[in-house]
C-alpha atoms as a PDB file:
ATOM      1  CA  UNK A   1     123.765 -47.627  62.473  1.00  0.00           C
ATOM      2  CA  UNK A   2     126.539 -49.079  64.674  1.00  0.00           C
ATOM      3  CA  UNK A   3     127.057 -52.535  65.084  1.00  0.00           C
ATOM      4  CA  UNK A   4     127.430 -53.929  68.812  1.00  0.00           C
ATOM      5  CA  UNK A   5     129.560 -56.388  69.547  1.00  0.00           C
ATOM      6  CA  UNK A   6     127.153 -58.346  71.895  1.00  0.00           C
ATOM      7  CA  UNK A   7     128.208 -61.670  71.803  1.00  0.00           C
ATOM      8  CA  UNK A   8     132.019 -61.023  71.177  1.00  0.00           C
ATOM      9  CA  UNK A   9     132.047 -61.687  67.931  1.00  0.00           C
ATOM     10  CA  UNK A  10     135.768 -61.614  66.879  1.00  0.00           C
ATOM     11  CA  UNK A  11     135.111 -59.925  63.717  1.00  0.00           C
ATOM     12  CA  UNK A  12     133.991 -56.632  64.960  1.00  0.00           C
ATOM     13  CA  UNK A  13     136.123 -56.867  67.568  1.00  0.00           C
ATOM     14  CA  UNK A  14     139.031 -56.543  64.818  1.00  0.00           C
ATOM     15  CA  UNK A  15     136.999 -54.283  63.126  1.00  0.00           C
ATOM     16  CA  UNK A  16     136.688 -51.885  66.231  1.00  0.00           C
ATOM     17  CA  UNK A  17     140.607 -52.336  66.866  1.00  0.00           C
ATOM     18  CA  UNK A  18     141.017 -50.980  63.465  1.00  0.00           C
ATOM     19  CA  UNK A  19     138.693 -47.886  64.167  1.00  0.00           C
ATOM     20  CA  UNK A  20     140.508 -47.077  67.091  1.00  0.00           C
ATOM     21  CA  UNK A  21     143.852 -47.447  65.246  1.00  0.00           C
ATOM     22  CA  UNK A  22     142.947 -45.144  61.997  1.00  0.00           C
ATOM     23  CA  UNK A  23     141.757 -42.783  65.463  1.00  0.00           C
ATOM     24  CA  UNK A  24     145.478 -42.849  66.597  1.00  0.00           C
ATOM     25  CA  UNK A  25     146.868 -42.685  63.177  1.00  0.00           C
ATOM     26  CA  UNK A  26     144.147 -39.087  62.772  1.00  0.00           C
ATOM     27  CA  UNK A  27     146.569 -38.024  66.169  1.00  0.00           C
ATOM     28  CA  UNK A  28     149.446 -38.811  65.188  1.00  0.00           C
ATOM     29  CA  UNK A  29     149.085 -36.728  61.983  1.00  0.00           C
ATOM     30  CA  UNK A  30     147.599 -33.407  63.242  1.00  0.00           C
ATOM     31  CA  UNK A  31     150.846 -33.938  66.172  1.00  0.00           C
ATOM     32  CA  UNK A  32     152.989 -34.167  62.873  1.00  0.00           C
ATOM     33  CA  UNK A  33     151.625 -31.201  61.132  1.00  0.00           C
ATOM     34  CA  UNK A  34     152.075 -29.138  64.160  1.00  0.00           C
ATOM     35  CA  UNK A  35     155.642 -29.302  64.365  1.00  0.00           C
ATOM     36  CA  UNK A  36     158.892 -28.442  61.985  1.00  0.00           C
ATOM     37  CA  UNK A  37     159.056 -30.438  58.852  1.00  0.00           C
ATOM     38  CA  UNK A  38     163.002 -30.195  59.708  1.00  0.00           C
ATOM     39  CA  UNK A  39     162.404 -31.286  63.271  1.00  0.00           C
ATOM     40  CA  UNK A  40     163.137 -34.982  64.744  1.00  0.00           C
ATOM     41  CA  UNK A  41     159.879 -35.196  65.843  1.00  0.00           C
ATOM     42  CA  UNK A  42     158.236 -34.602  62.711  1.00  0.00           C
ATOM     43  CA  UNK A  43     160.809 -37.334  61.166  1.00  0.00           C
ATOM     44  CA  UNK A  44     159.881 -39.821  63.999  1.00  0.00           C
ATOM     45  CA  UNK A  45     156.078 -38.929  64.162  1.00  0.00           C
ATOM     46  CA  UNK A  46     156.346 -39.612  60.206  1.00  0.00           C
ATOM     47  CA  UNK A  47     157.483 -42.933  60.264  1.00  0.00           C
ATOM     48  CA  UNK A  48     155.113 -44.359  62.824  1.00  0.00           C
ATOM     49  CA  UNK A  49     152.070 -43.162  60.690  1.00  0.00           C
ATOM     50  CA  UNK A  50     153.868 -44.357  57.647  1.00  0.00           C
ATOM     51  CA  UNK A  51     153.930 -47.567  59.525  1.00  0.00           C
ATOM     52  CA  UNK A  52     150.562 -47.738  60.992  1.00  0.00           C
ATOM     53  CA  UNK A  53     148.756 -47.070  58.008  1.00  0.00           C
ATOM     54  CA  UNK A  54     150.801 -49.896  55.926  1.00  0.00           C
ATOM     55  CA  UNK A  55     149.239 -51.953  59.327  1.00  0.00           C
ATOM     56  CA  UNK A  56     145.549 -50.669  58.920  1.00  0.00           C
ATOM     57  CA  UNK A  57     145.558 -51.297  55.110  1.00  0.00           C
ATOM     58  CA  UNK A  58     146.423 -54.580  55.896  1.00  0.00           C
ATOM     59  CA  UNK A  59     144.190 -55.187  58.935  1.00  0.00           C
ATOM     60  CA  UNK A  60     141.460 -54.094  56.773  1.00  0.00           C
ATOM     61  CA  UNK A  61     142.166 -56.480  53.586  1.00  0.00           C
ATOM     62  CA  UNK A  62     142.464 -59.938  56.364  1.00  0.00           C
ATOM     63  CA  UNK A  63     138.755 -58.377  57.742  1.00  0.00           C
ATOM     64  CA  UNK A  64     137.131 -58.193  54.190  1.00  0.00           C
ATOM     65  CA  UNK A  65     138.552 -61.669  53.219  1.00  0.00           C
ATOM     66  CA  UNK A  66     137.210 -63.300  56.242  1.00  0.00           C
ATOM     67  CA  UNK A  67     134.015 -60.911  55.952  1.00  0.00           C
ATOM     68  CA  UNK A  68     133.898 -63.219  52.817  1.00  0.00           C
ATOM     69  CA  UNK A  69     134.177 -66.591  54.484  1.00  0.00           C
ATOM     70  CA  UNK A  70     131.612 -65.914  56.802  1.00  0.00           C
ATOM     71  CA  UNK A  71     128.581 -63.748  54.595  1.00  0.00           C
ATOM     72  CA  UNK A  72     126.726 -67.179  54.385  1.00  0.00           C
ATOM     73  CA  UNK A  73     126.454 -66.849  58.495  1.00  0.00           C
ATOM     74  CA  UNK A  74     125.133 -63.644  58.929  1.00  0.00           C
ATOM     75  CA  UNK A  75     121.921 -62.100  57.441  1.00  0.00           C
ATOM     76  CA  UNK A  76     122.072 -59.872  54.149  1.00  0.00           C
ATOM     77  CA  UNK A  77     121.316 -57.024  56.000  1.00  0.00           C
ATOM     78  CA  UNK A  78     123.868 -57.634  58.634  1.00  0.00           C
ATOM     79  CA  UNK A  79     126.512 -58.431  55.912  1.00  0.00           C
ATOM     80  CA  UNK A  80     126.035 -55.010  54.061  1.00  0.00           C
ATOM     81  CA  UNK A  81     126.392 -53.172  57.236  1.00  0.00           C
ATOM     82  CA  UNK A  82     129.650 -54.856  58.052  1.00  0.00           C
ATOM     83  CA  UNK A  83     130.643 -54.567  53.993  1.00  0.00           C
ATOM     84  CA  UNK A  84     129.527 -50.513  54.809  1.00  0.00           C
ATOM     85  CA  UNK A  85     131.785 -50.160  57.630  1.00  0.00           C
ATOM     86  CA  UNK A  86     134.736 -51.682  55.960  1.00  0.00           C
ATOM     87  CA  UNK A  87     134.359 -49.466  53.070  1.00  0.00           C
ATOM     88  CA  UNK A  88     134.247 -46.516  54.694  1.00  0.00           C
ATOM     89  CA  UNK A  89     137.340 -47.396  56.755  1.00  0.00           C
ATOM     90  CA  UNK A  90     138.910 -47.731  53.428  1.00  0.00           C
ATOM     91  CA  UNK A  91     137.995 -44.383  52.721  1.00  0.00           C
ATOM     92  CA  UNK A  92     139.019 -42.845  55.519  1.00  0.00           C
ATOM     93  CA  UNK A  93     142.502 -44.972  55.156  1.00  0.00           C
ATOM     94  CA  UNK A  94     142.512 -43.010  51.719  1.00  0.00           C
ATOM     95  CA  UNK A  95     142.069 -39.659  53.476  1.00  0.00           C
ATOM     96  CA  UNK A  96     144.869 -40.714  55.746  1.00  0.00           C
ATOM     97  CA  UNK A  97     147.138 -41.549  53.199  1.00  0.00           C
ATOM     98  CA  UNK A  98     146.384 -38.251  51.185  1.00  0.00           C
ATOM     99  CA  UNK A  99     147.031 -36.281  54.293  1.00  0.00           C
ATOM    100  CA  UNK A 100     150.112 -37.795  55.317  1.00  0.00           C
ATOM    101  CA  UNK A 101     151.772 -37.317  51.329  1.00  0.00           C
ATOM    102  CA  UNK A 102     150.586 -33.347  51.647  1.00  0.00           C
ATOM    103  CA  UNK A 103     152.878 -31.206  53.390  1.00  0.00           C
ATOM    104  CA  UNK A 104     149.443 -29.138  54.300  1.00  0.00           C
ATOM    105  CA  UNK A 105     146.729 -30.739  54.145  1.00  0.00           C
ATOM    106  CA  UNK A 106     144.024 -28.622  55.439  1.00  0.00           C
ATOM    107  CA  UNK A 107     140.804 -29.704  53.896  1.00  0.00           C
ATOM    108  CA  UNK A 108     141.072 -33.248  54.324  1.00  0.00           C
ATOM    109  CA  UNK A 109     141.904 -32.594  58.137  1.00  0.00           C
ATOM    110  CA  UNK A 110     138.964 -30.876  58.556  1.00  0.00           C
ATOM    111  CA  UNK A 111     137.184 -33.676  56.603  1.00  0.00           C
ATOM    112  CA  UNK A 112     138.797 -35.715  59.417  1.00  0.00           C
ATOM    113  CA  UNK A 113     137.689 -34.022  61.868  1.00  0.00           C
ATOM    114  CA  UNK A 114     134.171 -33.632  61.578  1.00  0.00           C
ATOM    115  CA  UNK A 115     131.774 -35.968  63.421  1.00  0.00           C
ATOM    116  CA  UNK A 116     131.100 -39.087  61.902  1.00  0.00           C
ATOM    117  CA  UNK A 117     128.908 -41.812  62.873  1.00  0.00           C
ATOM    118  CA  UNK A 118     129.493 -45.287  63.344  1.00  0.00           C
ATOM    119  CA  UNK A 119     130.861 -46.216  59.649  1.00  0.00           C
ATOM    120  CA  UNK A 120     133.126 -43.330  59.783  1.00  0.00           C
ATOM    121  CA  UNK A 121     131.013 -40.999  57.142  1.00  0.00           C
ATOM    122  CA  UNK A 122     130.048 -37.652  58.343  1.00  0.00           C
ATOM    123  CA  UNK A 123     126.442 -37.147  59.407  1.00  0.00           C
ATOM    124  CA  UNK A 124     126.168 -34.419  56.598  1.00  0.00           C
ATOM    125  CA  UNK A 125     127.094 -37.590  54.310  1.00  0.00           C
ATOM    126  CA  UNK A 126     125.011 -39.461  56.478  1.00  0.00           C
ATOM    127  CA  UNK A 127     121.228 -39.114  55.461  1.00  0.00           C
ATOM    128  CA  UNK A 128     120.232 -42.388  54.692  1.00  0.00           C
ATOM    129  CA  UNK A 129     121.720 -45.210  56.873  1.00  0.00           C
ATOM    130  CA  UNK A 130     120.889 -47.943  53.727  1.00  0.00           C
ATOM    131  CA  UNK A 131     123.018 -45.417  51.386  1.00  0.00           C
ATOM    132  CA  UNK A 132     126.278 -46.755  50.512  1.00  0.00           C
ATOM    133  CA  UNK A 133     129.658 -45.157  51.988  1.00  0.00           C
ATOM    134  CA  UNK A 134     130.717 -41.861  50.209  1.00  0.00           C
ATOM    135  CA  UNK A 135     133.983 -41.366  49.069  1.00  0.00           C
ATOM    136  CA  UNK A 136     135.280 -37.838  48.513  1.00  0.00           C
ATOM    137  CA  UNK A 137     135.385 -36.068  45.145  1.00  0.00           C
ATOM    138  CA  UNK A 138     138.699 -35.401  45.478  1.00  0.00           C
ATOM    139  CA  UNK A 139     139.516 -39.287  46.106  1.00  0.00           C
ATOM    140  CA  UNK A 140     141.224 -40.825  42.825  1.00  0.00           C
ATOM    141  CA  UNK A 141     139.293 -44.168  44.560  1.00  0.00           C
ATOM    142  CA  UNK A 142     135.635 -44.637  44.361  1.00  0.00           C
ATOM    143  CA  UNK A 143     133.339 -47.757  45.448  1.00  0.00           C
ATOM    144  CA  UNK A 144     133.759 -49.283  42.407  1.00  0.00           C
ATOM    145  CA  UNK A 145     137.233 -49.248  42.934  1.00  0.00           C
ATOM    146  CA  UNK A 146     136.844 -51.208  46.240  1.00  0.00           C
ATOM    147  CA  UNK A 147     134.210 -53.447  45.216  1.00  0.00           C
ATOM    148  CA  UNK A 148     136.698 -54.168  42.241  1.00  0.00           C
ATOM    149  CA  UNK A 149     139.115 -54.659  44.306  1.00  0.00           C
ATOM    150  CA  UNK A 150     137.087 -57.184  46.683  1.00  0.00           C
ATOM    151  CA  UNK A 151     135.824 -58.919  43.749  1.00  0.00           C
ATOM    152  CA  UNK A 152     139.580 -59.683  42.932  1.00  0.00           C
ATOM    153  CA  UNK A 153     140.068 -61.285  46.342  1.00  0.00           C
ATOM    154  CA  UNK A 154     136.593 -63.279  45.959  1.00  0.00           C
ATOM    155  CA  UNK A 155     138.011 -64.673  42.762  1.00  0.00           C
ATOM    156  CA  UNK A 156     141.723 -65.204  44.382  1.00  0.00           C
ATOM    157  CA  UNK A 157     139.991 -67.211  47.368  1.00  0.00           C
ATOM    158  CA  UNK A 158     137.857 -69.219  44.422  1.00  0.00           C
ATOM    159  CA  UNK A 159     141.068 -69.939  42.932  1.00  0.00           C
ATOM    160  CA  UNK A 160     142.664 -71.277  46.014  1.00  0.00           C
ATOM    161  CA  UNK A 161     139.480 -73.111  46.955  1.00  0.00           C
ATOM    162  CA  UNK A 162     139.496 -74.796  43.287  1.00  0.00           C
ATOM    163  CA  UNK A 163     143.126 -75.880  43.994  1.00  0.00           C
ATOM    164  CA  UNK A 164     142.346 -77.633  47.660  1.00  0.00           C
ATOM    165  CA  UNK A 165     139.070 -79.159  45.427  1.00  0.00           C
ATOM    166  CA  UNK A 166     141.777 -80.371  42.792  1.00  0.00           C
ATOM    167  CA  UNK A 167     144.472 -81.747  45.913  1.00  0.00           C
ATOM    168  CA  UNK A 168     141.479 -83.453  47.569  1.00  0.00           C
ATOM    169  CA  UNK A 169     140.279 -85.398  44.947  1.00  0.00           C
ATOM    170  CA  UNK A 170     144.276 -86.470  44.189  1.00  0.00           C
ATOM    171  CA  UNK A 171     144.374 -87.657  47.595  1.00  0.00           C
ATOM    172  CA  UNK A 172     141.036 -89.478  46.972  1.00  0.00           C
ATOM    173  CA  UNK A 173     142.260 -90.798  43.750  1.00  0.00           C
ATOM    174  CA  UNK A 174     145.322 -92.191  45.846  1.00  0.00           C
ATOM    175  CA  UNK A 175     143.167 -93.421  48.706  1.00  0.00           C
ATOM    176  CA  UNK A 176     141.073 -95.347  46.315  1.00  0.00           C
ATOM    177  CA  UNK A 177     144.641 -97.110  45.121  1.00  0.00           C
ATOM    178  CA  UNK A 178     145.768 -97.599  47.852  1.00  0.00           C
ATOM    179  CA  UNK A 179     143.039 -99.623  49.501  1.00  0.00           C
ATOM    180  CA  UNK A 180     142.661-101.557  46.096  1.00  0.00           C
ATOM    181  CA  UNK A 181     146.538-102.589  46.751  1.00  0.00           C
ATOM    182  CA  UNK A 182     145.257-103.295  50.089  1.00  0.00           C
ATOM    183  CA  UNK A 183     142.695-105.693  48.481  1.00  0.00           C
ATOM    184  CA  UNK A 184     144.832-107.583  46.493  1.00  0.00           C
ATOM    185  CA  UNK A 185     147.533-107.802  49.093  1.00  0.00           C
ATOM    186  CA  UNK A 186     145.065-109.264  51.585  1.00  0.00           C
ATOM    187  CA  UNK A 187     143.790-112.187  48.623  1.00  0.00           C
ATOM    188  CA  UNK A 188     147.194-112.719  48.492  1.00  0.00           C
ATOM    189  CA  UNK A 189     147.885-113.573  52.064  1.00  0.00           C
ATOM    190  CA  UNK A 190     144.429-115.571  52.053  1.00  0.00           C
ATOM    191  CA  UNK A 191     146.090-117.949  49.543  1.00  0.00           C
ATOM    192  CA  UNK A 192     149.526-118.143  50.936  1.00  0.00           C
ATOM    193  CA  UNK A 193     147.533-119.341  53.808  1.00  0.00           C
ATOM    194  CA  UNK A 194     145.613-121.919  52.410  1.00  0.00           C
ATOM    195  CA  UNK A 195     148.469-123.099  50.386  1.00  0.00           C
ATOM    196  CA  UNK A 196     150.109-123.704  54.124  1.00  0.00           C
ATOM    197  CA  UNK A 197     147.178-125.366  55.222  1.00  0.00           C
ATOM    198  CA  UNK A 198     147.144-127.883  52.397  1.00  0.00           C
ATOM    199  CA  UNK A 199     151.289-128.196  52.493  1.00  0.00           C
ATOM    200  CA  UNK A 200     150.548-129.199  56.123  1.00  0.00           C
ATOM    201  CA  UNK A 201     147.837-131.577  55.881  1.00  0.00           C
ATOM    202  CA  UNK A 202     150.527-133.178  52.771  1.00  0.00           C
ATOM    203  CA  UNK A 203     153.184-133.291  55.300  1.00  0.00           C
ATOM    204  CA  UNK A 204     151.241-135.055  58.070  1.00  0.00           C
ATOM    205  CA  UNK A 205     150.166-137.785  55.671  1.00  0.00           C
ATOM    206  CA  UNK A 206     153.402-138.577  54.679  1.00  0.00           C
ATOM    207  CA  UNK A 207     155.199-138.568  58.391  1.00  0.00           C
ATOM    208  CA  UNK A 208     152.102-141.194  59.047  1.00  0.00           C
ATOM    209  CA  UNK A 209     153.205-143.000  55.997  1.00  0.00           C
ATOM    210  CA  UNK A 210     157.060-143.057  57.103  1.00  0.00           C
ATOM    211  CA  UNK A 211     155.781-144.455  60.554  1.00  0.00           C
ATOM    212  CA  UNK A 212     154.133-147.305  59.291  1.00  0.00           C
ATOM    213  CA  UNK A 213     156.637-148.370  56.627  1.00  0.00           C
ATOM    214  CA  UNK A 214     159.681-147.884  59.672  1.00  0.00           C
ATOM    215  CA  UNK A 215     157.281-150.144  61.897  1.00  0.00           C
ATOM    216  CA  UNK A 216     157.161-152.354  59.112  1.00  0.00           C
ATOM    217  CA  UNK A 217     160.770-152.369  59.414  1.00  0.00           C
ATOM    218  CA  UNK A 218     161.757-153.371  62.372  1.00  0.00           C
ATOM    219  CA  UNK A 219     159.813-156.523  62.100  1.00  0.00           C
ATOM    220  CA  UNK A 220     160.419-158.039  59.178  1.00  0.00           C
ATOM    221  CA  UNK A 221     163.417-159.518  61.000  1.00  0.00           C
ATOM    222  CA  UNK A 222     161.301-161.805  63.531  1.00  0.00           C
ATOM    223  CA  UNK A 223     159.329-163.132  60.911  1.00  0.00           C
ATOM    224  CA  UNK A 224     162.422-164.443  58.462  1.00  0.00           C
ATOM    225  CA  UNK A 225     163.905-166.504  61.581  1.00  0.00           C
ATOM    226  CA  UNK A 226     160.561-167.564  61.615  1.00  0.00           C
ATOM    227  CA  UNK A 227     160.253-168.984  58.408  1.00  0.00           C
ATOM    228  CA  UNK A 228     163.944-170.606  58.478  1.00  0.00           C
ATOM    229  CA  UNK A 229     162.698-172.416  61.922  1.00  0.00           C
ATOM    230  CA  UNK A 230     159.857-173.227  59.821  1.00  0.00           C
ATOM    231  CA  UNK A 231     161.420-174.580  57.465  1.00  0.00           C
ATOM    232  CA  UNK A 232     163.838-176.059  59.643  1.00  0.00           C
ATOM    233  CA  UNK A 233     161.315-178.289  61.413  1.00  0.00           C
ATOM    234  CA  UNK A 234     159.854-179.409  58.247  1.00  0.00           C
ATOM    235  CA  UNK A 235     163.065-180.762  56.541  1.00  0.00           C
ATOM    236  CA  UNK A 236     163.952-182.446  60.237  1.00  0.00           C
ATOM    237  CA  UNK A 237     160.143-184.080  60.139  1.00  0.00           C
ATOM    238  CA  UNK A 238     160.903-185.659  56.469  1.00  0.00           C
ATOM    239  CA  UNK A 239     164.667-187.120  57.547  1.00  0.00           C
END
C-alpha cells in the first residue's frame, strides 16, 4: 500500500526522492548496457551510476536513522510500512549494485523491470501487503541482514545518546559547583559589607570624639587668664 505524502511530511518526501533516484539509476544502467563496453559513453554512463548508487545507499541509511528517531510519532502500523518501503529500496539498491558489477546482467534487469508496487516488490511478490519485503534468492543479503544491520545503527545512536546523557550530567555536576561558589562568594560580600558598616559607624564616633577634645582645645586658654586675674584680684584684696 503506498504511502501519501498528505501533509508534507519531510520523511517521505526524502523517501520518494530516493525512489525516483534508484528510477534514474534503473536508466542509466539499461543506457549503459546498450552501448560498447570500450566506448566513452559506457565509461561516463559508468561512473555516474557508480556515483549515484554510493548517493542512494547513503540517502537510504540518513532515512532509516531518522525513521528511528521518529517511530515513537507515528503508529506501529504506519512505522512498518515506512520500515517496508525502506527495505525494499535496499533491495532493489542490491539489484542495482549486482547489475552494474555484471557485464550482462539479464535476469536481474528483467527483475527490474517488472511492475512493482509502491514498496518496489513485484506484484507477483506482492500477495500480501502485511508480508515483509522479499529479497531475491540470488541476493547474498537477506532481511536479517538489514534488520542486523539497523539494529547496529539503533545501538550506535544508543551509544551516542548515552554519551550526551554522560556530558549532561558533567555539565550539571559543574552547574551545581558553580552556583555553590556563587553561594559562598555572595556570604562573602555580605560580610565584607557589614564589616564596612561597623568600620564606619567606628570611624564616625571617633571624628565626634576628635571634635570635642579640639573644642576643648581652643578654650582652655580663656579660662587660665582667667584664673591668673583671679588670682590676681585676690592677692591685690589681701595687700
Amino acid at each position: 500500500m503506498a504511502l501519501i505524502n498528505i501533509d508534507g511530511d519531510p520523511w517521505l518526501t526524502e523517501l520518494d526522492a530516493c525512489e525516483n533516484l534508484s528510477n534514474e539509476i534503473q536508466s542509466q544502467l539499461a543506457a549503459r548496457n546498450r552501448e560498447n563496453q570500450l566506448s566513452r559513453e559506457y565509461g561516463v554512463l559508468s561512473g555516474t551510476v557508480r556515483v549515484r548508487l554510493k548517493q542512494l545507499g547513503g540517502q537510504l541509511e540518513q532515512l532509516n536513522r531518522k525513521l528511528g528517531l521518529i517511530s515513537n510519532t507515528l503508529t506501529s502500523g504506519e512505522a512498518e510500512r515506512r520500515q517496508r518501503r525502506i527495505e525494499a529500496l535496499q533491495t532493489k539498491l542490491i539489484q542495482l549494485q549486482r547489475q552494474f558489477t555484471n557485464v550482462n546482467p539479464s535476469s536481474d534487469r528483467t527483475a527490474l523491470f517488472q511492475p512493482t508496487n509502491s514498496r518496489g516488490v513485484t506484484f507477483a511478490e506482492d500477495d500480501d501487503d502485511d508480508d515483509p519485503a522479499i529479497i531475491a534468492s540470488s541476493s547474498s543479503y537477506t532481511v536479517a541482514d538489514l534488520r542486523a544491520q539497523q539494529t547496529r545503527i539503533l545501538e550506535d545512536q544508543n551509544e551516542g545518546l548515552e554519551a550526551l546523557s554522560q556530558v549532561i550530567a558533567r555539565q550539571k555536576v559543574l552547574a551545581s559547583q558553580i552556583g555553590g561558589e556563587v553561594d559562598l562568594h555572595n556570604e562573602i560580600l555580605d560580610d565584607l559589607a557589614q564589616t564596612m558598616e561597623t568600620t564606619d559607624s567606628r570611624m564616625n564616633r571617633e571624628t565626634r570624639n576628635i571634635g570635642t577634645i579640639t573644642t576643648q582645645d581652643s578654650t582652655w586658654g580663656y579660662w587660665t587668664v582667667i584664673g591668673l586675674l583671679f588670682v590676681a584680684i585676690i592677692v591685690v584684696g589681701v595687700l
